[in-house]
C-alpha atoms as a PDB file:
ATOM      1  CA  UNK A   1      -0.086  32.526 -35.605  1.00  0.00           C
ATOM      2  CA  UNK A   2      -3.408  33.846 -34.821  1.00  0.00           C
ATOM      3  CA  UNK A   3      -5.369  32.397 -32.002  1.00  0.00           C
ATOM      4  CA  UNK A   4      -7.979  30.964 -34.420  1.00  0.00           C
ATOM      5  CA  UNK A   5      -4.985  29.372 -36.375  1.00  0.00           C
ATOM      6  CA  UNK A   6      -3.686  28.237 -33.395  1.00  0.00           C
ATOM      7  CA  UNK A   7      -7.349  26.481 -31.883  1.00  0.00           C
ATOM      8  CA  UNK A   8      -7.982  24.836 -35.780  1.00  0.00           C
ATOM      9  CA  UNK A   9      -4.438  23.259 -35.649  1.00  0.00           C
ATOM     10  CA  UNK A  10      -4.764  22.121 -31.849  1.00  0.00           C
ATOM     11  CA  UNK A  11      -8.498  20.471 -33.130  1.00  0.00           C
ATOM     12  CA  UNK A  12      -6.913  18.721 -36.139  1.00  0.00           C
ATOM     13  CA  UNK A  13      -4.441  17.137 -33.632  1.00  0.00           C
ATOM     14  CA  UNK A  14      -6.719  16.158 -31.243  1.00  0.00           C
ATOM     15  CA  UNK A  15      -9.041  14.897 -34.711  1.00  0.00           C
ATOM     16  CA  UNK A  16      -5.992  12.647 -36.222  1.00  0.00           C
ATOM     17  CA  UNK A  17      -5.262  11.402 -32.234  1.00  0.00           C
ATOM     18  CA  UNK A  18      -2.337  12.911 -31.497  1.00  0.00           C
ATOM     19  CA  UNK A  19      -3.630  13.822 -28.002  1.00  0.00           C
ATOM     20  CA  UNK A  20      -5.195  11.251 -27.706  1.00  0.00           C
ATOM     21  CA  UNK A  21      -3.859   9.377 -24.590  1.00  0.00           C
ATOM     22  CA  UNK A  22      -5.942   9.575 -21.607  1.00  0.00           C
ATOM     23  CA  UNK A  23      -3.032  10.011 -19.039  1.00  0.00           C
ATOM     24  CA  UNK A  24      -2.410  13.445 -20.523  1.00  0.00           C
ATOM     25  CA  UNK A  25      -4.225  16.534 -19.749  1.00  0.00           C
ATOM     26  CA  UNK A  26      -3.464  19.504 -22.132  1.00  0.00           C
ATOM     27  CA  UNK A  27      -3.212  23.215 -20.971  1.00  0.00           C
ATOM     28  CA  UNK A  28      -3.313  26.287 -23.118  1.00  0.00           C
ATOM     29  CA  UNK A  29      -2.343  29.636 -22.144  1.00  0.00           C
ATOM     30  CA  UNK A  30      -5.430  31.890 -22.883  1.00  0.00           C
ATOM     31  CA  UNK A  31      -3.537  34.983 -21.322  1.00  0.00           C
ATOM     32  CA  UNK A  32      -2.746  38.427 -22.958  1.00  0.00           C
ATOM     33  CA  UNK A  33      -2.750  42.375 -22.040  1.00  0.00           C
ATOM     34  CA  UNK A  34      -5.730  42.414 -24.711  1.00  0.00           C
ATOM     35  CA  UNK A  35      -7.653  39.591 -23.230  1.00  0.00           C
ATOM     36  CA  UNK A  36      -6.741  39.065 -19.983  1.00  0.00           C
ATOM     37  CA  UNK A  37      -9.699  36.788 -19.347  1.00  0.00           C
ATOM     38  CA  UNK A  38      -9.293  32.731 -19.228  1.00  0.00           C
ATOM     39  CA  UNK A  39     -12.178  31.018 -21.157  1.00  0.00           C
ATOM     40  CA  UNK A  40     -12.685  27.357 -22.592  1.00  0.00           C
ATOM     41  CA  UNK A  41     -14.046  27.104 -26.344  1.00  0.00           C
ATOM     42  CA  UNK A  42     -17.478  25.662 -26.281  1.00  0.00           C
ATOM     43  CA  UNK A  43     -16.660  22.459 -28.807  1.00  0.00           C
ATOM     44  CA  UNK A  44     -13.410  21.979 -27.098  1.00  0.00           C
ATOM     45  CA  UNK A  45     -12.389  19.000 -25.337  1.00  0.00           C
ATOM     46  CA  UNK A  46     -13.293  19.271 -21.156  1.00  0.00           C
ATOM     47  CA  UNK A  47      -9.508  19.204 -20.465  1.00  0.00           C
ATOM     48  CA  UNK A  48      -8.452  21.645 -23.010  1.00  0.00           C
ATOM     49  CA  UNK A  49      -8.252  25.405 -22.586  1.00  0.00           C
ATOM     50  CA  UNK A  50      -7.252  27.864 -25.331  1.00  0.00           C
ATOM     51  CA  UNK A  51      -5.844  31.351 -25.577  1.00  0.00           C
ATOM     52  CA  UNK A  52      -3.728  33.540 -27.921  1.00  0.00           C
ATOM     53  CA  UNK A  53      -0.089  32.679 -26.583  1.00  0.00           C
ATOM     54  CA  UNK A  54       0.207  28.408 -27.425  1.00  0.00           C
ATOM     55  CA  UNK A  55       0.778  26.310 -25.176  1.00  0.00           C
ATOM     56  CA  UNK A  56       1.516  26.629 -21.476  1.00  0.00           C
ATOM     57  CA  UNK A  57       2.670  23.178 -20.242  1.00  0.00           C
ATOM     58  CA  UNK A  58       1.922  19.441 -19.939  1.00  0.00           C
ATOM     59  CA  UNK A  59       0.328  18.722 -16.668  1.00  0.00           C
ATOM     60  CA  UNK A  60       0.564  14.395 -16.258  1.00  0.00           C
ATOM     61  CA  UNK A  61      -3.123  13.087 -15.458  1.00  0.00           C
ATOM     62  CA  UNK A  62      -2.388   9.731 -14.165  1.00  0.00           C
ATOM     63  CA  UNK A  63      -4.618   7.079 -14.781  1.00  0.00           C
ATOM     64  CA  UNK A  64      -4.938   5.174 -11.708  1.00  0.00           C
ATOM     65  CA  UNK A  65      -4.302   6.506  -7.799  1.00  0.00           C
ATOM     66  CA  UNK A  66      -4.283   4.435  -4.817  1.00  0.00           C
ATOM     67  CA  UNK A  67      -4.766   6.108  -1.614  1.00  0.00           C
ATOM     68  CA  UNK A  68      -3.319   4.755   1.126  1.00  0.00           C
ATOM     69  CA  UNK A  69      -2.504   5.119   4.781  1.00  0.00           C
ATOM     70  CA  UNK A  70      -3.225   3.598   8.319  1.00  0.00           C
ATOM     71  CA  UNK A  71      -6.316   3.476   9.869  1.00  0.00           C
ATOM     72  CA  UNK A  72      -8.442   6.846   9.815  1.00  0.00           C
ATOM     73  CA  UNK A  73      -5.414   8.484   7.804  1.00  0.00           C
ATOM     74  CA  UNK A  74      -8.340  10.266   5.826  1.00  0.00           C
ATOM     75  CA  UNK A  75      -7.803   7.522   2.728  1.00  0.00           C
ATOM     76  CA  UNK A  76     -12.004   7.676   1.731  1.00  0.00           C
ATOM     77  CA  UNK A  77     -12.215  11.213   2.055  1.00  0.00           C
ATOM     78  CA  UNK A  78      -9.384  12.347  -0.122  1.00  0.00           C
ATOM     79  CA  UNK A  79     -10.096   9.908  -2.836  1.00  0.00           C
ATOM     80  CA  UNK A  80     -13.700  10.825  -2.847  1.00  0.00           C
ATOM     81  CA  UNK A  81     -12.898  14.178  -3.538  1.00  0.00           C
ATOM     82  CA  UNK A  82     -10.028  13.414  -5.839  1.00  0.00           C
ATOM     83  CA  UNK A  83     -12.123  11.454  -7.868  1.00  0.00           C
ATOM     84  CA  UNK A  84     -14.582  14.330  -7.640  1.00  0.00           C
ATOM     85  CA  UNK A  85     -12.535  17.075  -8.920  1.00  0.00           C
ATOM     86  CA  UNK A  86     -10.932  14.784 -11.867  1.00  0.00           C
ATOM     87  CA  UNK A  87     -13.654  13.386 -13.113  1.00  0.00           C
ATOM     88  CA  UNK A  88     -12.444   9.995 -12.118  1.00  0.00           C
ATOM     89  CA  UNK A  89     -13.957   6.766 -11.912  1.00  0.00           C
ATOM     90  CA  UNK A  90     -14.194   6.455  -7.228  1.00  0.00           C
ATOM     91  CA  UNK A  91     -13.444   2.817  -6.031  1.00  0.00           C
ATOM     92  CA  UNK A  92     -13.850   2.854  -1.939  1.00  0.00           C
ATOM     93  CA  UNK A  93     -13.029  -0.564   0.164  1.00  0.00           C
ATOM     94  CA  UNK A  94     -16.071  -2.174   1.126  1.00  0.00           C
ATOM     95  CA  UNK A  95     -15.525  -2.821   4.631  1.00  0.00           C
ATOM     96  CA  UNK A  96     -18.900  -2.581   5.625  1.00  0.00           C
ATOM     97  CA  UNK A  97     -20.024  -5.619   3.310  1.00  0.00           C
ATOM     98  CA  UNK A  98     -16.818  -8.066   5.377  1.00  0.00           C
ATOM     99  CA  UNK A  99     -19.299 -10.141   7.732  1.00  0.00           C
ATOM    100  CA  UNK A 100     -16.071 -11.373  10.046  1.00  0.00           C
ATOM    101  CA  UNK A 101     -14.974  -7.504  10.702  1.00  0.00           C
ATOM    102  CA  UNK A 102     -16.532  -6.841  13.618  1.00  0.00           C
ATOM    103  CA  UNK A 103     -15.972 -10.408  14.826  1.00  0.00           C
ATOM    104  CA  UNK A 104     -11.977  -9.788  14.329  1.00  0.00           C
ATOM    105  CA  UNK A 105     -11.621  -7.035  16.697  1.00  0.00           C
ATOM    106  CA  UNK A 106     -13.359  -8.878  19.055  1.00  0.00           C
ATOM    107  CA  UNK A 107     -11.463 -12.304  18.510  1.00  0.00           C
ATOM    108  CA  UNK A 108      -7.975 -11.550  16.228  1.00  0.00           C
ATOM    109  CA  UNK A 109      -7.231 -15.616  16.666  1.00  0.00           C
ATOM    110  CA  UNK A 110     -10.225 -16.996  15.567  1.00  0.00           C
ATOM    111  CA  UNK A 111     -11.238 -14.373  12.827  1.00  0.00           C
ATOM    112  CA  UNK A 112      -8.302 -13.320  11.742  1.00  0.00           C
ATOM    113  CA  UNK A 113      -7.697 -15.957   8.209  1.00  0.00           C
ATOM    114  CA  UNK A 114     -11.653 -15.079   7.467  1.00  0.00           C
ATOM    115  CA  UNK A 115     -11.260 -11.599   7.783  1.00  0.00           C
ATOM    116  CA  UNK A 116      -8.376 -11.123   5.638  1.00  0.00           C
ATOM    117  CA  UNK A 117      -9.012 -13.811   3.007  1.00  0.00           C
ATOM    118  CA  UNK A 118     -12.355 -11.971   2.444  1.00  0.00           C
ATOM    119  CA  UNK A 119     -10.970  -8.495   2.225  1.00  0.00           C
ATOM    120  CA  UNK A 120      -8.890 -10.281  -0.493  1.00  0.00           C
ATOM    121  CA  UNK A 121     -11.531 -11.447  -2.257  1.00  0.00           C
ATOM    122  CA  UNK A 122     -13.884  -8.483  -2.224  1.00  0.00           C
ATOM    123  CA  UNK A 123     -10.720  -6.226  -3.313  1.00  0.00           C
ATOM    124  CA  UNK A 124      -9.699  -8.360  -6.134  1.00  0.00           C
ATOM    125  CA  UNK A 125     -13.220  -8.917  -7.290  1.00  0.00           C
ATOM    126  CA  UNK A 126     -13.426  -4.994  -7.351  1.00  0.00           C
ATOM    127  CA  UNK A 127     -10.176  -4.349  -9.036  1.00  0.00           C
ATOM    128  CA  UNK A 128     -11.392  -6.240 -11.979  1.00  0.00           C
ATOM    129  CA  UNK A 129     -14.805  -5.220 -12.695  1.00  0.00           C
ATOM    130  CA  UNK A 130     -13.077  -1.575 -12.689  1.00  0.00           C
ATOM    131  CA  UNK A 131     -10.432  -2.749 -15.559  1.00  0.00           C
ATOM    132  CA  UNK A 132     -13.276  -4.663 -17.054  1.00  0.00           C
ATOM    133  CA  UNK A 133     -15.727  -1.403 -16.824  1.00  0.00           C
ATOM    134  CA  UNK A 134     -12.907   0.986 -18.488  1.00  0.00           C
ATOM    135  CA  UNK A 135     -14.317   2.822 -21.548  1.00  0.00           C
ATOM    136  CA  UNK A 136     -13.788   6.228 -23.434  1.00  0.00           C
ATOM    137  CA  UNK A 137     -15.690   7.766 -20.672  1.00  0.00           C
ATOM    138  CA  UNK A 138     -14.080   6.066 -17.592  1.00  0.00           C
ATOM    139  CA  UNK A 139     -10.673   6.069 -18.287  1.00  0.00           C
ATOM    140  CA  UNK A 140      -9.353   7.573 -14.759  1.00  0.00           C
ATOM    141  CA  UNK A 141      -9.241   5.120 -11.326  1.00  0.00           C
ATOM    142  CA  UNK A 142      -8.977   6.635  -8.109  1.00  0.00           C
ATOM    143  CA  UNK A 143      -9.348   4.056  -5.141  1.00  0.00           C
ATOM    144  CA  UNK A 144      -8.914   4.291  -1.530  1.00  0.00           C
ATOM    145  CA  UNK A 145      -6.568   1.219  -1.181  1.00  0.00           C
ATOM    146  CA  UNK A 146      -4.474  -0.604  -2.769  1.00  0.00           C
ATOM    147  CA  UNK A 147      -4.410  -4.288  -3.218  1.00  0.00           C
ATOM    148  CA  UNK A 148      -1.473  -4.859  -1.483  1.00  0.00           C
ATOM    149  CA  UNK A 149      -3.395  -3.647   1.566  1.00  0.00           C
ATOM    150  CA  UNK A 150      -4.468  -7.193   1.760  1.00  0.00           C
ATOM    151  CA  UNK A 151      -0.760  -8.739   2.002  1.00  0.00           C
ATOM    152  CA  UNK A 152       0.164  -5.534   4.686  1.00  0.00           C
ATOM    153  CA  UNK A 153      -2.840  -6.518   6.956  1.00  0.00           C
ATOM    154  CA  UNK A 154      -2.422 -10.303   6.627  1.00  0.00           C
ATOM    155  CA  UNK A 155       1.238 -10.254   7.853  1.00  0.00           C
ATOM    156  CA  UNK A 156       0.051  -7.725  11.045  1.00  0.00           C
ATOM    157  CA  UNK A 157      -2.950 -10.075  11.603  1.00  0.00           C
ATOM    158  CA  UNK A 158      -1.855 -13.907  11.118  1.00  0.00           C
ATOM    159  CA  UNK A 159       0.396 -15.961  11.875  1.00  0.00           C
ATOM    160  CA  UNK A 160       3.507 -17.529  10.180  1.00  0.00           C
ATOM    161  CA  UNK A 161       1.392 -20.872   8.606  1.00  0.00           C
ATOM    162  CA  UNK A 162      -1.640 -19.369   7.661  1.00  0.00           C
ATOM    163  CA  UNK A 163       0.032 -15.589   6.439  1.00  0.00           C
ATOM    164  CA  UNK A 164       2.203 -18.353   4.037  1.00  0.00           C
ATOM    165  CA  UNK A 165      -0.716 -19.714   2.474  1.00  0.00           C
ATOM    166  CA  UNK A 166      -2.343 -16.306   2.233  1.00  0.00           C
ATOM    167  CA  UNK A 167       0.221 -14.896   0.469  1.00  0.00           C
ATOM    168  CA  UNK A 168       0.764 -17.806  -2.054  1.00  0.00           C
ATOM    169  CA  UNK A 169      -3.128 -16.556  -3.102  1.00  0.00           C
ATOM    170  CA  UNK A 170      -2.621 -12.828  -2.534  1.00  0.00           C
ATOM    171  CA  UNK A 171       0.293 -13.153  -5.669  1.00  0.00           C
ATOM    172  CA  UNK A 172      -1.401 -15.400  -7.342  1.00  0.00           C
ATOM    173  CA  UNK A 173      -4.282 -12.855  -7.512  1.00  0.00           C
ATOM    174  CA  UNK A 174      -2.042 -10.245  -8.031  1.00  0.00           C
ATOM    175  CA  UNK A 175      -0.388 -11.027 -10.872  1.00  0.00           C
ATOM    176  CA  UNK A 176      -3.442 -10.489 -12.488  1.00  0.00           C
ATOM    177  CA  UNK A 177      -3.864  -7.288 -11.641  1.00  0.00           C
ATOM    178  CA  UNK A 178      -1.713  -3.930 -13.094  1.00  0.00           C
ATOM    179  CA  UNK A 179       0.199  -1.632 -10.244  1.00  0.00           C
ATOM    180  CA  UNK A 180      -1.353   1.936  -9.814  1.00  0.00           C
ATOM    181  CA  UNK A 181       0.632   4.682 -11.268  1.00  0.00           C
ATOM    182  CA  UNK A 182       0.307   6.545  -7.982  1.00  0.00           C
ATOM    183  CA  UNK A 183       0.131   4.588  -4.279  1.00  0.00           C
ATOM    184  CA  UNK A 184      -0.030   8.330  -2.180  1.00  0.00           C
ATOM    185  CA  UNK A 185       0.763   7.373   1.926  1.00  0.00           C
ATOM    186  CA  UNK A 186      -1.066   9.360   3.954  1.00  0.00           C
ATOM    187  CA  UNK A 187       1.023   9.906   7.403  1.00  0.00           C
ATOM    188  CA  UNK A 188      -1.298  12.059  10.018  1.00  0.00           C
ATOM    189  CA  UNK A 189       0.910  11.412  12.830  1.00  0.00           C
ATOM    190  CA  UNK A 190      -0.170   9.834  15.594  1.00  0.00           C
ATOM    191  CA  UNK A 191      -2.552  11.977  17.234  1.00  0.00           C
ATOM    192  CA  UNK A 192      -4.469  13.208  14.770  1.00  0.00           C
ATOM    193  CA  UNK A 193      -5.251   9.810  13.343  1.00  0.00           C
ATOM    194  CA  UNK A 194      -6.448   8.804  16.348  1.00  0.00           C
ATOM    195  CA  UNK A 195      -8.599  11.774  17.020  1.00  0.00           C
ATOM    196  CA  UNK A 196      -9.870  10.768  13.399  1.00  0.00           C
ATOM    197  CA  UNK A 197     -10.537   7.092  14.376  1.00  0.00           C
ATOM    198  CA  UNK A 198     -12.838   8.529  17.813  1.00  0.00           C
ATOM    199  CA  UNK A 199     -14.674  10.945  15.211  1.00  0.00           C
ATOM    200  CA  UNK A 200     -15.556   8.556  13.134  1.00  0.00           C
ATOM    201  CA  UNK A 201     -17.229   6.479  15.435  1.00  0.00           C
ATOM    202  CA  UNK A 202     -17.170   3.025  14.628  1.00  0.00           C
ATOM    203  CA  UNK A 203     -17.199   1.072  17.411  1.00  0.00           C
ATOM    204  CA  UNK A 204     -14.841  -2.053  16.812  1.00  0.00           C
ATOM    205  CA  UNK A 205     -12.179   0.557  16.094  1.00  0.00           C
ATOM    206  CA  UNK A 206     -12.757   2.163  19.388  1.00  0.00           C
ATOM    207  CA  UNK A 207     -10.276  -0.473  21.322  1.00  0.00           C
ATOM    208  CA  UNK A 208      -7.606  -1.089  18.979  1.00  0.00           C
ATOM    209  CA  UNK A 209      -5.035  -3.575  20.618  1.00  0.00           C
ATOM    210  CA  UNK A 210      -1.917  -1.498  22.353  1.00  0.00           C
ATOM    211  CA  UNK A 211       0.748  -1.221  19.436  1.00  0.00           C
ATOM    212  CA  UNK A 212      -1.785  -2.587  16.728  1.00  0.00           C
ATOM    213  CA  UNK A 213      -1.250   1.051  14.832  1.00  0.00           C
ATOM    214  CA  UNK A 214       2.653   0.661  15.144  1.00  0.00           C
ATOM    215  CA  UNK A 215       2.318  -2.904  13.726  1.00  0.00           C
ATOM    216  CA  UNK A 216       0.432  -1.518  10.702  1.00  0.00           C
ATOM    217  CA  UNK A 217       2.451   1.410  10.298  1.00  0.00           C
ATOM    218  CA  UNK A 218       5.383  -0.966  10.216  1.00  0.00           C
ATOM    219  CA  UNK A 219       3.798  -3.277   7.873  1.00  0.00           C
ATOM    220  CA  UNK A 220       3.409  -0.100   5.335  1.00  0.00           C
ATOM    221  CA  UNK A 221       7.108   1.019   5.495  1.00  0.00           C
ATOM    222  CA  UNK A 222       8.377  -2.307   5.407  1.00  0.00           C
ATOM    223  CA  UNK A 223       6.272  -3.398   1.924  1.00  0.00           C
ATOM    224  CA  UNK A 224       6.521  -0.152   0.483  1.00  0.00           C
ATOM    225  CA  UNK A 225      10.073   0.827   0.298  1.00  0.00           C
ATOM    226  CA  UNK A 226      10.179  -0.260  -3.078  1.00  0.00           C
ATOM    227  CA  UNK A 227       8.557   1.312  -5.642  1.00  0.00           C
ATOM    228  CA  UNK A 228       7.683  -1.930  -7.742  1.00  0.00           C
ATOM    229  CA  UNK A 229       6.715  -0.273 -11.113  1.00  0.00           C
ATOM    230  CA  UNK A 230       4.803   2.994  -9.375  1.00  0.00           C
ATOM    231  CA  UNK A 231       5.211   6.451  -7.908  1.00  0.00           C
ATOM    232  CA  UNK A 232       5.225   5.667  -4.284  1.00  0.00           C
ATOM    233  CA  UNK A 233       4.877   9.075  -2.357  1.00  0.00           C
ATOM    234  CA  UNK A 234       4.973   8.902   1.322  1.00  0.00           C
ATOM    235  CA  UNK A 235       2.547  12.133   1.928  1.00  0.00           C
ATOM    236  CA  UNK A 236       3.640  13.532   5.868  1.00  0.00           C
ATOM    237  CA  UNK A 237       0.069  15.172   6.430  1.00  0.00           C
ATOM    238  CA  UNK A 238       0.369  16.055  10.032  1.00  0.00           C
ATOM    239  CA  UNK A 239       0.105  19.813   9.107  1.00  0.00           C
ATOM    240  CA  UNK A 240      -3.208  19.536   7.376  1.00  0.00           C
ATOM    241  CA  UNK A 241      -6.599  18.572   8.494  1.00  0.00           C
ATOM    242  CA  UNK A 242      -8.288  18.401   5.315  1.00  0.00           C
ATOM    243  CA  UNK A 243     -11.225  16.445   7.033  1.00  0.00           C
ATOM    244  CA  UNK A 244     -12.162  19.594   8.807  1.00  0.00           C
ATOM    245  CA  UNK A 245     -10.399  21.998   6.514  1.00  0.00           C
ATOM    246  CA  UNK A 246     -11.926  20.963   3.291  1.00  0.00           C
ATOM    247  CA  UNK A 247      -9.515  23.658   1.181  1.00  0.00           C
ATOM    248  CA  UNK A 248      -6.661  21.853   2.653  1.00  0.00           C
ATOM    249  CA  UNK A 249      -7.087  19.035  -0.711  1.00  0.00           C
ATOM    250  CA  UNK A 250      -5.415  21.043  -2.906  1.00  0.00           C
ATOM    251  CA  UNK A 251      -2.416  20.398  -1.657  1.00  0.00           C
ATOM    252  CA  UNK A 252      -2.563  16.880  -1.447  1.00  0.00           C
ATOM    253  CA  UNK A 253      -4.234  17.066  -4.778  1.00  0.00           C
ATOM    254  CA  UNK A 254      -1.200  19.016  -6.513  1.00  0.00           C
ATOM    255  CA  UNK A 255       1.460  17.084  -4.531  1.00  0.00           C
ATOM    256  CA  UNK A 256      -0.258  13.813  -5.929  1.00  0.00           C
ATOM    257  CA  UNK A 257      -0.619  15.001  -9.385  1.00  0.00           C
ATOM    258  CA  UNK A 258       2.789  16.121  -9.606  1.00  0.00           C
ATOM    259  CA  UNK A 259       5.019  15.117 -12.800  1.00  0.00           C
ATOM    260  CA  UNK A 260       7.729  12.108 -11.158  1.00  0.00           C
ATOM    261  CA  UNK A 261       9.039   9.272 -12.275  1.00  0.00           C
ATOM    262  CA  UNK A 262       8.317   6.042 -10.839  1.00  0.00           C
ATOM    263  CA  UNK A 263       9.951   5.466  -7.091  1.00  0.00           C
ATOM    264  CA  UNK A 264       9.596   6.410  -3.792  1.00  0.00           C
ATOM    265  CA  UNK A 265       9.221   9.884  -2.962  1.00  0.00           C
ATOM    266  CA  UNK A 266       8.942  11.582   0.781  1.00  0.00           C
ATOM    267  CA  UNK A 267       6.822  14.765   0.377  1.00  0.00           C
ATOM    268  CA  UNK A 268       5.314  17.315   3.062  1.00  0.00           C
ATOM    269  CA  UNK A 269       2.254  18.434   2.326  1.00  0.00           C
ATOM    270  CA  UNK A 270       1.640  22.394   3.322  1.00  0.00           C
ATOM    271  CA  UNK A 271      -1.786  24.267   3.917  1.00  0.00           C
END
């Protein structure tokens, strides 16, 4: 089969929608001693390359990625650039909009419920205008949380009575609301996140309780060894600073993108 053959009967597929699903990227080899170049047919699709030998592989383009992580684990940046270099729809966590944040650090007792209950709020009110906003041209979520963030937080930050009522509106909420395909755990180690937590700068992060980071870092291992319906991949990232090292997101970018089945994975990501 010639390669003009082969790009009229790869159209007519993607005409009668038998490529159709957004989840899917398609590859084509474009490769040969004659043409050694790589190039992309002007009418063709964005994801879809051509060349002379067929197809090359199936590379899975999930549909919605959560990235998570403690605190200053480097969740905004990768997911801003994730969502960059997919083309993806970027959801980041509001944090700065939560008028009892600041407030919290400096009294957990008395902030703590109003804190958490309006992270909860804000997060759900986000995840739905996102499903509600999905259209041909938006089909790809890439967040910096996920919404079980909420329930993780609460059960570090309350206690017993009021983390009971929480959750009863936490599940209520998140029934409502359909798992990500891909919750990636960023794990730093603990002295590079904290060296990312003093670069950052904010200052209500600057004197974190002794042991609050353990506590969190508990709460994540604890909810999340289950998969629950997703691809859970705990991501050790202590031997990458992609913050500084900006080339370093390709590798959490292929380790993410990866072809798994649903369940919980422990990766090392390499420079």
């Amino acid at each position: 089969m010639g390669p003009r053959t082969f790009k009229c009967l790869i159209q007519g597929c993607f005409k009668e929608g038998l490529f159709s699903n957004p989840c899917w990227t398609l590859h084509l080899s474009c490769r040969s001693k004659a043409n050694p170049c790589r190039r992309r047919s002007k009418n063709a699709p964005q994801n879809l390359r051509f060349n002379c030998t067929g197809l090359k592989y199936l590379e899975p383009m999930y549909s919605s990625i959560a990235i998570e992580g403690g605190i200053g684990a480097g969740k905004s940046t990768l997911a801003t650039w994730l969502a960059q270099d997919l083309r993806a729809e970027c959801m980041l966590e509001r944090f700065e909009e939560n008028p009892f944040l600041e407030k919290f650090y400096e009294n957990p007792d008395a902030y703590g419920f109003s804190v958490e209950l309006s992270f909860l709020a804000d997060r759900y009110k986000q995840m739905q205008q996102a499903i509600l906003g999905r259209n041909l041209f938006k089909q790809r979520l890439v967040c910096d949380y996920a919404f079980a963030k909420s329930l993780i937080f609460a059960k570090v930050n309350l206690p017993k009575e009021e983390f009971d009522l929480f959750k009863t509106m936490f599940q209520m909420m998140a029934a409502q609301l359909p798992s990500p395909e891909v919750i990636a755990i960023l794990n730093p180690g603990r002295t590079q996140q904290e060296a990312q937590i003093l670069a950052r700068g904010r200052s209500y992060e600057q004197a974190l309780p002794e042991g609050y980071l353990d506590r969190v870092a508990k709460g994540y291992e604890q909810h999340f060894k289950h998969a629950r319906g997703s691809r859970v991949l705990w991501i050790d990232t202590s031997g990458l600073d992609f913050v500084a090292r900006p080339e370093e997101k390709t590798a959490l970018r292929d380790l993410i993108l990866a072809p798994r089945k649903p369940g919980v994975h422990r990766l090392v990501a390499a420079s």
